[in-house]
Protein backbone atom coordinates (compact mmCIF):
# COMPACT_ATOMS: atom_id res chain seq x y z
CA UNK A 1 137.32 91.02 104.77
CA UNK A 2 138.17 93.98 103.12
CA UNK A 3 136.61 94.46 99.76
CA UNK A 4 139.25 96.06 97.22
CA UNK A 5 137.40 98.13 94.08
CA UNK A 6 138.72 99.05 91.16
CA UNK A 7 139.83 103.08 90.78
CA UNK A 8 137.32 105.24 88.93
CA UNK A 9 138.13 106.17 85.45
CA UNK A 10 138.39 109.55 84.27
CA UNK A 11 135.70 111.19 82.08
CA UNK A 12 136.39 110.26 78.70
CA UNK A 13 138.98 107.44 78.98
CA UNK A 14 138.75 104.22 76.89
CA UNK A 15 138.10 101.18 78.68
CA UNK A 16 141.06 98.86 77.78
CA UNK A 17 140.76 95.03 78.00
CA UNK A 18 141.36 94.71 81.61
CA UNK A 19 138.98 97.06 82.63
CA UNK A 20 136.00 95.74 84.51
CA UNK A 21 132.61 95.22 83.00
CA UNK A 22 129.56 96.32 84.02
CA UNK A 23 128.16 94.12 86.90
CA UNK A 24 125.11 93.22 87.58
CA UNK A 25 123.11 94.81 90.18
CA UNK A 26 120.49 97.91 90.31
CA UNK A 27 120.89 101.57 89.42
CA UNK A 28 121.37 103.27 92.08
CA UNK A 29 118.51 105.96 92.13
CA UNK A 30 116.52 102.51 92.08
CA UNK A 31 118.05 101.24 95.15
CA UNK A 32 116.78 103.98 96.75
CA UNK A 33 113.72 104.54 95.64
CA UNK A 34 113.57 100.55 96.34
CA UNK A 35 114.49 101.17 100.33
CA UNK A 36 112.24 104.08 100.67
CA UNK A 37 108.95 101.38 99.45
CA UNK A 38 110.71 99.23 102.05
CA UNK A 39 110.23 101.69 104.91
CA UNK A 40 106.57 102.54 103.54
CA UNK A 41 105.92 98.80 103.56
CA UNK A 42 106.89 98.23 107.64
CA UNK A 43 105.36 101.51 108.54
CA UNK A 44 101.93 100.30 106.64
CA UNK A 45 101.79 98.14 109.78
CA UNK A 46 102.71 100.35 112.71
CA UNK A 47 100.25 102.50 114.90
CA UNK A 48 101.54 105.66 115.64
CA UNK A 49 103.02 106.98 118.87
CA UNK A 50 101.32 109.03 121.31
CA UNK A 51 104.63 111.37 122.38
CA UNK A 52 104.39 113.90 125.53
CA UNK A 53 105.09 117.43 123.52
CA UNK A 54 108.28 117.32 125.04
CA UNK A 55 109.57 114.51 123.84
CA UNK A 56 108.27 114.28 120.21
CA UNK A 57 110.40 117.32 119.11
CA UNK A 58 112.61 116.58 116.18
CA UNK A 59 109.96 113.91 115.18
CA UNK A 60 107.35 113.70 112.03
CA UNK A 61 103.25 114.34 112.66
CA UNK A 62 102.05 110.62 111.24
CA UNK A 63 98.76 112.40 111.45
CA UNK A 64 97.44 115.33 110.88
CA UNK A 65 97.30 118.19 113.79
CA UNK A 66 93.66 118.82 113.77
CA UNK A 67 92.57 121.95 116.19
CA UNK A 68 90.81 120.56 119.08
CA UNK A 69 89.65 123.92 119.92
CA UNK A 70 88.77 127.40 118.76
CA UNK A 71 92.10 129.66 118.45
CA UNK A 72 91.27 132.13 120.67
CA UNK A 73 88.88 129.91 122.43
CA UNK A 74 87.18 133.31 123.38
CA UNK A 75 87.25 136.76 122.64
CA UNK A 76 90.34 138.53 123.84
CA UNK A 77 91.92 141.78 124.39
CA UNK A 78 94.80 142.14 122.20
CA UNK A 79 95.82 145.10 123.89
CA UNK A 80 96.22 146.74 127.42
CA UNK A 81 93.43 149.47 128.05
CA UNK A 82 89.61 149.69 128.34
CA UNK A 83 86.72 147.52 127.21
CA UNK A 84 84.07 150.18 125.95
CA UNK A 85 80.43 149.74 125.19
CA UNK A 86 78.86 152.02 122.82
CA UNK A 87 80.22 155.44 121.98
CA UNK A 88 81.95 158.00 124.68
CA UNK A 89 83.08 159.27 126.54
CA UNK A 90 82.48 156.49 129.02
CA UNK A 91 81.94 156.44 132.70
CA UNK A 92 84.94 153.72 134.23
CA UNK A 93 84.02 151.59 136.33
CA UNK A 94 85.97 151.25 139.32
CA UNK A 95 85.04 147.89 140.71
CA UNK A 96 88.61 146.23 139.29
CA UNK A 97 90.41 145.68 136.04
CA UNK A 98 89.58 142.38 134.01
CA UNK A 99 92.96 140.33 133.81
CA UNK A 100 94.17 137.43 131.80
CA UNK A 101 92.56 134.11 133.52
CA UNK A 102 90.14 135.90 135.20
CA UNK A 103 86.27 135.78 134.52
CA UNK A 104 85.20 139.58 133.45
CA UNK A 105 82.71 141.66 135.13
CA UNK A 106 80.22 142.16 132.18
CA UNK A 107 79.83 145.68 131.12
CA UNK A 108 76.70 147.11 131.33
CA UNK A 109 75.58 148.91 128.58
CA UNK A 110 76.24 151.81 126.30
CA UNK A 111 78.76 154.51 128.11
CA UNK A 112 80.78 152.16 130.42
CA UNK A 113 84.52 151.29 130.52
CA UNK A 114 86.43 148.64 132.03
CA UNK A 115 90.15 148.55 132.20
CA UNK A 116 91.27 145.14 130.61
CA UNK A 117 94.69 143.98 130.43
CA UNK A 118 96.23 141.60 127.31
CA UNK A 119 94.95 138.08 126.94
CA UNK A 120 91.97 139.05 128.80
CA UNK A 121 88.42 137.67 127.93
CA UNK A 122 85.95 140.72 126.44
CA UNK A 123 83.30 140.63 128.76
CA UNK A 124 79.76 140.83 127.28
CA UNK A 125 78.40 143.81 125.50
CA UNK A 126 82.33 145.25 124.43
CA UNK A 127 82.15 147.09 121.58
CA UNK A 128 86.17 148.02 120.89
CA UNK A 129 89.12 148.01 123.20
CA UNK A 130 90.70 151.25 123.94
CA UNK A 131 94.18 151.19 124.01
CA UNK A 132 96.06 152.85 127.18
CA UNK A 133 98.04 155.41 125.08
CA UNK A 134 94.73 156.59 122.86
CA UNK A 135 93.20 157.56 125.66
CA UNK A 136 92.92 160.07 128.75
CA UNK A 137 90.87 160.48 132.12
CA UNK A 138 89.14 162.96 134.17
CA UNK A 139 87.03 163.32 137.16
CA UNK A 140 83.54 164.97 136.60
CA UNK A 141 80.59 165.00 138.28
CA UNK A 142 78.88 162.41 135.91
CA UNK A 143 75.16 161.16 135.90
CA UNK A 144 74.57 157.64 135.79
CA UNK A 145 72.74 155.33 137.27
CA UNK A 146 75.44 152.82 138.06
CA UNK A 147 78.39 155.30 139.04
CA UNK A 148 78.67 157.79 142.07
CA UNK A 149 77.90 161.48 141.39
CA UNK A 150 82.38 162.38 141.23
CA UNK A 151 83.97 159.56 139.09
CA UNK A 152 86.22 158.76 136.44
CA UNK A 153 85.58 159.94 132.90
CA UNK A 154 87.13 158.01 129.70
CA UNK A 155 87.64 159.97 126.98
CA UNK A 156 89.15 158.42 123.15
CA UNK A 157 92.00 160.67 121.25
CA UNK A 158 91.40 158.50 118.45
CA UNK A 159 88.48 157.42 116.73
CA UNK A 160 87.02 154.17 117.92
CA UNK A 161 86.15 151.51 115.41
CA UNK A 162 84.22 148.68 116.89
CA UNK A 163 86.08 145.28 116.98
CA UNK A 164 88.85 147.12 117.43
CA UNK A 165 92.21 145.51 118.87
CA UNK A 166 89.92 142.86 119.57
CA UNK A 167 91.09 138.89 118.80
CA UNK A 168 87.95 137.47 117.78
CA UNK A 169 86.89 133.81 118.85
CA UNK A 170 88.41 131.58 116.48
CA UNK A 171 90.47 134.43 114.41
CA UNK A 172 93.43 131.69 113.85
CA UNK A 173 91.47 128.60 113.67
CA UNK A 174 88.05 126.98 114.30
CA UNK A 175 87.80 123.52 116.36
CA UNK A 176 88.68 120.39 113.62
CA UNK A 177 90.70 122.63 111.53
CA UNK A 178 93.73 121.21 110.01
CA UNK A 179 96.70 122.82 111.44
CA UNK A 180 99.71 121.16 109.68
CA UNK A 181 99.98 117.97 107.21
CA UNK A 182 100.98 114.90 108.13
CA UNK A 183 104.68 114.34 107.89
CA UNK A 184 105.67 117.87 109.14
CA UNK A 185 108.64 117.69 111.14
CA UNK A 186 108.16 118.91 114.98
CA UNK A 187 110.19 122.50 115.33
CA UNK A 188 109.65 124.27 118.85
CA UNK A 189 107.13 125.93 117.00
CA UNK A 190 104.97 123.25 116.17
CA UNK A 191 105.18 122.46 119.86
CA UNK A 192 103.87 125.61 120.52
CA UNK A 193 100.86 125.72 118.44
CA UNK A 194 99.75 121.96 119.34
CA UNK A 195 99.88 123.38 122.96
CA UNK A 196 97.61 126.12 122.39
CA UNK A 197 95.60 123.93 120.26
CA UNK A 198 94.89 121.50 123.42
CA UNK A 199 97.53 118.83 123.02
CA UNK A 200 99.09 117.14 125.37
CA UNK A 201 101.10 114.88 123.37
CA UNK A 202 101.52 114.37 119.34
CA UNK A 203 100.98 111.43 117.20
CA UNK A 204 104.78 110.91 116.00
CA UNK A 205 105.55 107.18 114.12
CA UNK A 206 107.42 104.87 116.58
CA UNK A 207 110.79 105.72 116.80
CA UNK A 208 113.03 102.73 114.49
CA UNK A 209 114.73 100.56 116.52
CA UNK A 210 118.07 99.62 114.68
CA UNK A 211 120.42 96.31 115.85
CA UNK A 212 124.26 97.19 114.60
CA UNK A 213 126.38 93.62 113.65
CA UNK A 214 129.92 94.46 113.07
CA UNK A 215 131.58 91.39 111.37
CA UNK A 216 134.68 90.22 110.94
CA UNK A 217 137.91 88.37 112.97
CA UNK A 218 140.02 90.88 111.96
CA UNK A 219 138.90 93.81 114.03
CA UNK A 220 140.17 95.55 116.94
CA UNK A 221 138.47 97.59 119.17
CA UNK A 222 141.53 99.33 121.33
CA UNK A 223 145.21 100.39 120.19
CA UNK A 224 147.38 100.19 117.21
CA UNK A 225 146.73 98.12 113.95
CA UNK A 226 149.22 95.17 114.18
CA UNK A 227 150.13 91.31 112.70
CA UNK A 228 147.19 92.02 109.76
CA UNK A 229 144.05 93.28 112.42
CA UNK A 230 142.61 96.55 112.31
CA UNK A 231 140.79 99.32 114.42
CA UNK A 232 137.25 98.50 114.16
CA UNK A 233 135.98 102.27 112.24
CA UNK A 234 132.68 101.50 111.50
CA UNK A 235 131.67 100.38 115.38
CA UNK A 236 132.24 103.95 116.80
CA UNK A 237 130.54 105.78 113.70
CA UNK A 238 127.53 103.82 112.43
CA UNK A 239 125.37 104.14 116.46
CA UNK A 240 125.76 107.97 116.71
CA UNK A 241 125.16 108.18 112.68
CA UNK A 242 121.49 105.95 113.22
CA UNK A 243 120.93 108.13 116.10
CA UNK A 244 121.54 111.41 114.17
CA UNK A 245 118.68 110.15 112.05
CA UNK A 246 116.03 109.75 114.35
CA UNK A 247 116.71 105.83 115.08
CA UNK A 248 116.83 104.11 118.61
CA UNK A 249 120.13 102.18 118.68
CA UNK A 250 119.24 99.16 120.61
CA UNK A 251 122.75 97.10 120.68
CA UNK A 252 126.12 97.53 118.02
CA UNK A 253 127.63 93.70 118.52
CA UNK A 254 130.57 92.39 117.63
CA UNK A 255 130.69 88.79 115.43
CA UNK A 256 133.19 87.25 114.11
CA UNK A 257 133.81 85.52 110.71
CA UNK A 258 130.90 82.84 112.29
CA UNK A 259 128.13 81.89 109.90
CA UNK A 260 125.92 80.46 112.54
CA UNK A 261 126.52 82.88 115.15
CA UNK A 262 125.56 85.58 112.40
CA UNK A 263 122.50 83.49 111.60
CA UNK A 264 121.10 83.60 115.32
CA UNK A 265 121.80 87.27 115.82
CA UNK A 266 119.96 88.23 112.53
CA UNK A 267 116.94 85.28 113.14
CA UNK A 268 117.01 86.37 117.12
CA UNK A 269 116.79 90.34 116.83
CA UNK A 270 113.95 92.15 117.67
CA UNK A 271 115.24 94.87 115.40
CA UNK A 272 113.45 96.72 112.93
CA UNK A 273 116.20 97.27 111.03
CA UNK A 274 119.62 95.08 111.19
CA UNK A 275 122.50 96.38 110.44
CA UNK A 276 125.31 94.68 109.19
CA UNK A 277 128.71 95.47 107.99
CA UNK A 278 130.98 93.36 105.44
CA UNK A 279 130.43 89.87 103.94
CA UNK A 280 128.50 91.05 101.52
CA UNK A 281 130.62 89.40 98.88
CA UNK A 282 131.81 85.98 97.76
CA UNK A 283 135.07 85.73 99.89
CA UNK A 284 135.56 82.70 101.82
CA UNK A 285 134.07 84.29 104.74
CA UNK A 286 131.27 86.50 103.26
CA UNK A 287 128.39 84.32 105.24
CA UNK A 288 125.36 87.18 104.71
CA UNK A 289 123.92 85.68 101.16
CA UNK A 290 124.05 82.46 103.33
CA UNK A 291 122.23 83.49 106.43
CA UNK A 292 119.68 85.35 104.69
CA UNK A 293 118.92 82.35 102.47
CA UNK A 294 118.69 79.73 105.20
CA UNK A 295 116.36 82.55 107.26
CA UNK A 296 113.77 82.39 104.36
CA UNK A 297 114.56 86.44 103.96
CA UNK A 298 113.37 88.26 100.51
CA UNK A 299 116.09 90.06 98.48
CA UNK A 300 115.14 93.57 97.38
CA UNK A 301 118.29 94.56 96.49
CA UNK A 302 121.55 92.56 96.01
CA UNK A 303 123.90 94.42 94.97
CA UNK A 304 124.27 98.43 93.09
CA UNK A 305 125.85 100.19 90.39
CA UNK A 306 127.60 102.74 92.95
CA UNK A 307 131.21 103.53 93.70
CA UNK A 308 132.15 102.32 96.49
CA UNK A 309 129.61 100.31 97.99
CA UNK A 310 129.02 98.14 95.19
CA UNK A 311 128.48 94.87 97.16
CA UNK A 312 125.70 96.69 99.69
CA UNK A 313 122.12 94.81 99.55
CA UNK A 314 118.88 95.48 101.19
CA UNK A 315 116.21 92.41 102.43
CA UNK A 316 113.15 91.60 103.99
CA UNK A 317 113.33 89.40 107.03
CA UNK A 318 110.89 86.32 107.10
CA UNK A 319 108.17 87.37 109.23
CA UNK A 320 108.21 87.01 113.45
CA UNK A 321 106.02 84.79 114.67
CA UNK A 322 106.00 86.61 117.72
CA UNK A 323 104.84 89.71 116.45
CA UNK A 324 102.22 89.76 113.95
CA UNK A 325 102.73 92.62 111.72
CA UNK A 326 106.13 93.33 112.12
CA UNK A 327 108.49 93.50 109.35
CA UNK A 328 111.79 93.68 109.29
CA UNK A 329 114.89 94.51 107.14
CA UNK A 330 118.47 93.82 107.03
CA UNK A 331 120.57 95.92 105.27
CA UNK A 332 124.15 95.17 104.81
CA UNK A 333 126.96 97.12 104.69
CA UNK A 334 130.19 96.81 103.01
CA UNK A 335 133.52 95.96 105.27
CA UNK A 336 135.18 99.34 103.78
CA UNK A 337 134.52 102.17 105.49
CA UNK A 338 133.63 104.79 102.64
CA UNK A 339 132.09 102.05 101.05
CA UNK A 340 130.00 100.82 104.20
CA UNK A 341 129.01 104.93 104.36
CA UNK A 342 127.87 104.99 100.56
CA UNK A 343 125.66 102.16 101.85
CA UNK A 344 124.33 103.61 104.77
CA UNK A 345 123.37 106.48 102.54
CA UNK A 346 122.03 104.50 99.81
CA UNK A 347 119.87 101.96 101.37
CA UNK A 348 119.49 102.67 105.52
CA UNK A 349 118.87 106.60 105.50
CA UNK A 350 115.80 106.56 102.97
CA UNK A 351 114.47 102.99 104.81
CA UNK A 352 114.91 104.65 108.14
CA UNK A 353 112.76 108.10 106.86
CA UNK A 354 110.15 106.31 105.28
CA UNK A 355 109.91 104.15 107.98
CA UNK A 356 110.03 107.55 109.88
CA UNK A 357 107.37 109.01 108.13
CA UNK A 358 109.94 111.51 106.38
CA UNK A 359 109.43 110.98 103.03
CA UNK A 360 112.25 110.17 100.57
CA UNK A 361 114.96 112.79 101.75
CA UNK A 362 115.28 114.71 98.66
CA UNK A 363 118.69 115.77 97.75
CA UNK A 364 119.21 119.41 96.81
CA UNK A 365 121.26 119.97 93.67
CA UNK A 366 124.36 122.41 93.70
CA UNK A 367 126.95 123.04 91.14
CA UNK A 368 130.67 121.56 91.12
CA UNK A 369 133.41 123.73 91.30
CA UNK A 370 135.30 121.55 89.59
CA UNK A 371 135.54 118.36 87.02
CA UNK A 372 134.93 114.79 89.32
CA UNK A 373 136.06 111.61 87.25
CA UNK A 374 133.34 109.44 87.59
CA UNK A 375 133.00 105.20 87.06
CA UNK A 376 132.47 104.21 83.29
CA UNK A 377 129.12 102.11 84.32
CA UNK A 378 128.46 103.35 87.84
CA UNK A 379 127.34 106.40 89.81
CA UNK A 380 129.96 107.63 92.48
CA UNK A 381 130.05 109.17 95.56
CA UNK A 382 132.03 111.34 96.51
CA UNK A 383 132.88 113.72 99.54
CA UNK A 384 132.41 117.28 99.05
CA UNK A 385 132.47 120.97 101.32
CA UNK A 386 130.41 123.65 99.68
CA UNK A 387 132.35 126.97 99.56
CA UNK A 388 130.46 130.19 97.83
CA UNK A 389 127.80 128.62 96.59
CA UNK A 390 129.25 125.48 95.12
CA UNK A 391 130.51 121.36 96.29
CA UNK A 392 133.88 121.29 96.62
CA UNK A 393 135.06 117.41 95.78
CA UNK A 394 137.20 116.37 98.61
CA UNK A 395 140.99 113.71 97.76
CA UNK A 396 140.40 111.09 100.33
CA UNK A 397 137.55 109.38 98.56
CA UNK A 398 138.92 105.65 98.50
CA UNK A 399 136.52 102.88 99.36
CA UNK A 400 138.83 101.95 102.83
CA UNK A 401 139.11 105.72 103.66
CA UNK A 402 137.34 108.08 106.03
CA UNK A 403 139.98 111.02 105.80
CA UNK A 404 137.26 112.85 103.62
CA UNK A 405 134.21 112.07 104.83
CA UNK A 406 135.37 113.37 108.23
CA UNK A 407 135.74 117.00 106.84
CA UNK A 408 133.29 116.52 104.24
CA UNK A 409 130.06 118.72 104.13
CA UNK A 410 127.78 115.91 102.00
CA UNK A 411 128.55 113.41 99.19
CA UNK A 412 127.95 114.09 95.52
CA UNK A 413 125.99 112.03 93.36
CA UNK A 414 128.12 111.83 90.43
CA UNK A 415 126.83 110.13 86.84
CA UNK A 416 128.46 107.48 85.31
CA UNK A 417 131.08 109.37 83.20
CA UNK A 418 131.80 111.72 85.51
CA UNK A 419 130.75 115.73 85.88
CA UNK A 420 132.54 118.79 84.17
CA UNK A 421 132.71 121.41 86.37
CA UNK A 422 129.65 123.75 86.90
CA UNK A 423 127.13 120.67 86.74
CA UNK A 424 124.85 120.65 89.37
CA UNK A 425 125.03 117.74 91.38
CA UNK A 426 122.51 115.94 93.69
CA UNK A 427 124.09 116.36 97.51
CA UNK A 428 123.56 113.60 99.47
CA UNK A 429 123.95 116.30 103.50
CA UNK A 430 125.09 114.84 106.58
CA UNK A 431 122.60 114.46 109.42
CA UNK A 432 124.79 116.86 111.43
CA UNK A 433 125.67 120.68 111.43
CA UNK A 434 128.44 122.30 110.30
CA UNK A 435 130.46 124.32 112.35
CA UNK A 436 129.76 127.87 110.84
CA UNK A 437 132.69 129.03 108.79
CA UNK A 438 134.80 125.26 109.30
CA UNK A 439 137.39 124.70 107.45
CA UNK A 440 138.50 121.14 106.59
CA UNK A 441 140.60 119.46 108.47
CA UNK A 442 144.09 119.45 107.77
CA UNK A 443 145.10 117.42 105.33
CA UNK A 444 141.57 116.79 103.77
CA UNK A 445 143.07 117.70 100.54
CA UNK A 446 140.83 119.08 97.84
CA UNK A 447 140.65 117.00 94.62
């Protein structure tokens, strides 16, 4: 079922009478923006998640982190050294230090000194703490009511301002504060400050449960290519790709060229999203149109002006009895591989954020090193590596191939027309890292 395109045309370059004509289908900044109002749509209906801090990092806030307590919750010593009241020198007291998690001994009044160690709650009546290095002892025969005759004398080498080194109750925050916006993502740090804060767990959205179909007869899954089948390349890539964005892979199946066997995996999935890839067409064996028909599903987008991918679409599932609320989408993929990835990046990845809470996934815009031919009516993808600043357009960009993609940095969003070089470009990044200073792999070819 693979789905041949034609090749792009250069910038520039009459269309003679064979050329294709523009199709009908949506823009494709519209198909996005039309699958991220999908994802806002099914996650109008979800509750959020209450995740155990350690397993909601990497995750959105679908609420705002509100303090639940003062930050400090007390007064606190900022610093090793002495909790003074009033001005000195001061008498120490030697009946122990005040430590972090312990309850202080409260000073008594004017002329007294307490050694305090960092973290520690100020006990009553401190005016300033004393730090261990601006200060020095001595033993003199002191009068006071509370100390023997010989004891310990404090004295400053530094003036003493009161308040200081000193962490105020609620210095960072007070109790019902809000901490961070909805939609921040969960960094280690964000972990951190919801712990001090008194969380035990964060309200993250529910994580989106994807079912993968792989379709077609003429797909292997072990050995060499042979008598017209082919290695299955989309089964191995598109569960650790959903995965890389945040989704929970529940099952990648394998169906052949079967209309009714597709129609009871698509009708029988508990899925928010369903995945499918090829028959998106009007080949003999292109049964999705079919199945989504007879399964009362809502097209939201069938078909877009995008090289390659052209024949991706996006619907809403009819509505499970089962489970009031929940809505579902199919999105399917062309057979191609490129093309099936231009359609994962069109349609699933801003579904699957939205749905996630994350927004739209705004590209960032970088500049071309050099001239990318672009479609006469249709926006292009194409594989790029960013070197010095700039996208680098990558050879292997073919609608079957992978070649590129595979050493490829991102894809760039290239107008119909094409780009002259130096044009910033939207970059569509790869939910994965880079190896630092990678080159591509051999034989990714630059354009």
């Amino acid at each position: 079922m693979s789905l041949k395109e034609p090749l792009p045309v250069a910038p520039g370059t009459a269309a003679g009478p064979r050329a294709e004509q523009p199709h009908r289908a949506t823009v494709w900044p519209e198909a996005r923006a039309a699958a991220v109002r999908a994802g806002d749509f099914a996650r109008a209906g979800r509750a959020p998640l209450g995740a155990p801090l350690g397993q909601a990092l990497g995750q959105v806030l679908a609420e705002p982190l509100l303090a639940l307590t003062d930050l400090p919750p007390f007064d606190t010593s900022a610093m090793d050294g002495w909790a003074v009241a009033g001005p000195g020198p001061w008498a120490v007291r030697e009946d122990g230090a005040v430590l972090a998690g312990h309850a202080p001994t409260a000073v008594a009044g004017d002329g007294e000194a307490v050694r305090i160690a960092t973290g520690a709650r100020v006990p009553s009546g401190t005016t300033a703490v004393l730090r261990t290095e601006h200060s020095r002892t001595e033993h003199s025969r002191v009068e006071h009511p509370l100390t023997e005759p010989i004891g310990t004398l404090l004295h400053a080498l530094r003036e003493v301002v009161p308040g200081q080194d000193i962490r105020p109750r609620g210095q960072e925050c007070r109790s019902g504060d809000e901490l961070l916006p909805a939609g921040t993502r969960v960094t280690p740090a964000v972990l951190g400050l919801a712990a001090a804060a008194g969380y035990d767990e964060l309200p993250v959205p529910l994580r989106p449960r994807v079912e993968i179909l792989i379709l077609g007869d003429e797909l292997l899954t072990a050995g060499l290519p042979h008598e017209g089948l082919i290695r299955d390349a989309l089964g191995p890539m598109l569960g650790p790709w959903l995965t890389a964005l945040g989704a929970d892979v529940l099952a990648t199946r394998r169906i052949g060229d079967d209309a009714e066997e597709l129609y009871a995996a698509v009708t029988g999935s508990t899925a928010d999203l369903v995945l499918t890839t090829g028959g998106t067409a009007a080949g003999p064996v292109d049964h999705v149109h079919g199945v989504l028909g007879k399964a009362g599903a809502t097209l939201l987008v069938d078909g877009v002006k995008v090289r390659p991918g052209h024949p991706m679409l996006l619907a809403r599932l009819a509505a499970d009895r089962g489970r009031p609320g929940h809505v579902r989408h199919l999105v399917g993929l062309p057979g191609n591989p490129l093309a099936a990835v231009s359609g994962l990046l069109t349609l699933a990845e801003p579904l699957l954020r939205a749905l996630s809470g994350e927004g739209d996934g705004t590209p960032r815009r970088v500049p071309v090193r050099d001239e990318v031919h672009g479609h006469p009516y249709d926006t292009r993808l194409v594989p790029v590596v960013h070197r010095d600043g700039r996208a680098v357009p990558l050879r292997y960009n073919g609608p079957a191939m992978l070649r590129g993609i595979a050493a490829a940095d991102g894809l760039a969003v290239v107008p119909p027309g094409g780009a002259h070089a130096g044009r910033e470009l939207d970059i569509l990044d790869l939910p994965w890292p880079k190896a630092a200073g990678a080159a591509p792999a051999q034989g990714a070819c630059f354009t």
